[in-house]
Protein backbone atom coordinates (compact mmCIF):
# COMPACT_ATOMS: atom_id res chain seq x y z
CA UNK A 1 12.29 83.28 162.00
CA UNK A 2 14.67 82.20 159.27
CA UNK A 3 16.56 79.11 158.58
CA UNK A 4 19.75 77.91 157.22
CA UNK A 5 19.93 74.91 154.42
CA UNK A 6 22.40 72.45 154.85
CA UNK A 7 24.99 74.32 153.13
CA UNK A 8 24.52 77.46 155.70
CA UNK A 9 23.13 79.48 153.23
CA UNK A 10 20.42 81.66 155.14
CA UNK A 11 16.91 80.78 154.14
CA UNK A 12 14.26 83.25 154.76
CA UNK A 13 11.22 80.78 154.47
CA UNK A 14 7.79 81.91 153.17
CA UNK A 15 6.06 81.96 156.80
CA UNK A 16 8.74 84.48 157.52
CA UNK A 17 6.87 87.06 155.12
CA UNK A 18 3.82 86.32 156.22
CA UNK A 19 4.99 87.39 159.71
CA UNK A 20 6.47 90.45 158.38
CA UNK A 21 3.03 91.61 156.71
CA UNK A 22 1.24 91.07 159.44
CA UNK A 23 3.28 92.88 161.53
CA UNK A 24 3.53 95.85 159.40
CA UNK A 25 -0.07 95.61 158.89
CA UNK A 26 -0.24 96.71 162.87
CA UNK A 27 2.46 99.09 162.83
CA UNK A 28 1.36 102.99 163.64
CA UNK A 29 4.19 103.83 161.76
CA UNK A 30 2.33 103.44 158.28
CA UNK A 31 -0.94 104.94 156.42
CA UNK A 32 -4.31 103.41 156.41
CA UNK A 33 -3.24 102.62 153.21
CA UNK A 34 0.07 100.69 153.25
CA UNK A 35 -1.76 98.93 156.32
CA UNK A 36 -4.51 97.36 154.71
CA UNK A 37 -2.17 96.24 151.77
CA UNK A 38 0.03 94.58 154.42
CA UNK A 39 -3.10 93.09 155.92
CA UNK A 40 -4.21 91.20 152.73
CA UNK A 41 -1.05 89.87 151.33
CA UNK A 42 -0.81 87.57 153.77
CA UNK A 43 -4.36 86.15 152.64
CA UNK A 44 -3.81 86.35 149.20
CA UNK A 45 0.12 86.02 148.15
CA UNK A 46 1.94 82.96 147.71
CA UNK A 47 4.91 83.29 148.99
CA UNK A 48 8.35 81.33 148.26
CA UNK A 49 11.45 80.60 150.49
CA UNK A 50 14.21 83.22 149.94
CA UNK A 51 18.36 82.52 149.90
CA UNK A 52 20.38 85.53 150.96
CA UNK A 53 23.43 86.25 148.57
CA UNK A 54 26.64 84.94 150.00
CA UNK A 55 28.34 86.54 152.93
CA UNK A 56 25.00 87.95 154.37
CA UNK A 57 25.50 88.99 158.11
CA UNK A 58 23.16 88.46 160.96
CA UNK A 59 23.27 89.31 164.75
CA UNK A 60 23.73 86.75 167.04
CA UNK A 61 22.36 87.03 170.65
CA UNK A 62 20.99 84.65 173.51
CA UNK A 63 17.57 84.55 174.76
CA UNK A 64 15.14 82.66 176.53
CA UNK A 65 13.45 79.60 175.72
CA UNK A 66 10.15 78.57 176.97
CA UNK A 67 12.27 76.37 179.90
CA UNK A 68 14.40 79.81 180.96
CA UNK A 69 17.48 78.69 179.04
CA UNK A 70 19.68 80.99 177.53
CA UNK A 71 19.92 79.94 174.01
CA UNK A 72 21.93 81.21 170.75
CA UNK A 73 19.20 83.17 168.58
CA UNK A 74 19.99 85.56 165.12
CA UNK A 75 18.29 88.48 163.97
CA UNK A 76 18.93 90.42 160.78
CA UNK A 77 20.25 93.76 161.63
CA UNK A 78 17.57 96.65 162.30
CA UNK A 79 17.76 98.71 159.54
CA UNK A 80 18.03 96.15 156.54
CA UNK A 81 16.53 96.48 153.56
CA UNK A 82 15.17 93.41 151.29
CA UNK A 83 14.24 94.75 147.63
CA UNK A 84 11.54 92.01 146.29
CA UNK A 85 11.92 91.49 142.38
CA UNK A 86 9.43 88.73 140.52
């Protein structure tokens, strides 16, 4: 769910958090709470594309496409944490 720019700079595009939200908004892992926080910022945030710094690794692994090919997919490694600042 993220892109690179031209340069190969990793872009983490607004849609991206939206997904993210959503997601969490679903998870059993969180309160009532944090979930119906997650729910509504995808309604009500605008969100911007993000650059990672420099030198910002990623997991590369094949998967399926809709057709059955294998193709070359990245992930950012489980366990990241993204700090937002405004």
């Amino acid at each position: 769910m993220f892109d690179r720019t031209d340069d190969d700079t990793i872009l983490l595009p607004s849609r991206w958090w939206e997904h993210m939200f959503e997601g969490l908004s679903q998870s059993l892992a969180v309160d009532d709470e944090t979930a119906q926080l997650a729910l509504g910022l995808p309604r009500t945030a605008l969100f911007q594309d993000v650059t990672m710094p420099d030198g910002f690794e990623t997991i590369p692994f094949l998967a399926p496409d809709l057709e059955e090919h294998l193709v070359e997919h990245e992930a950012i490694p489980p366990g990241t944490l993204i700090r937002l600042l405004r």
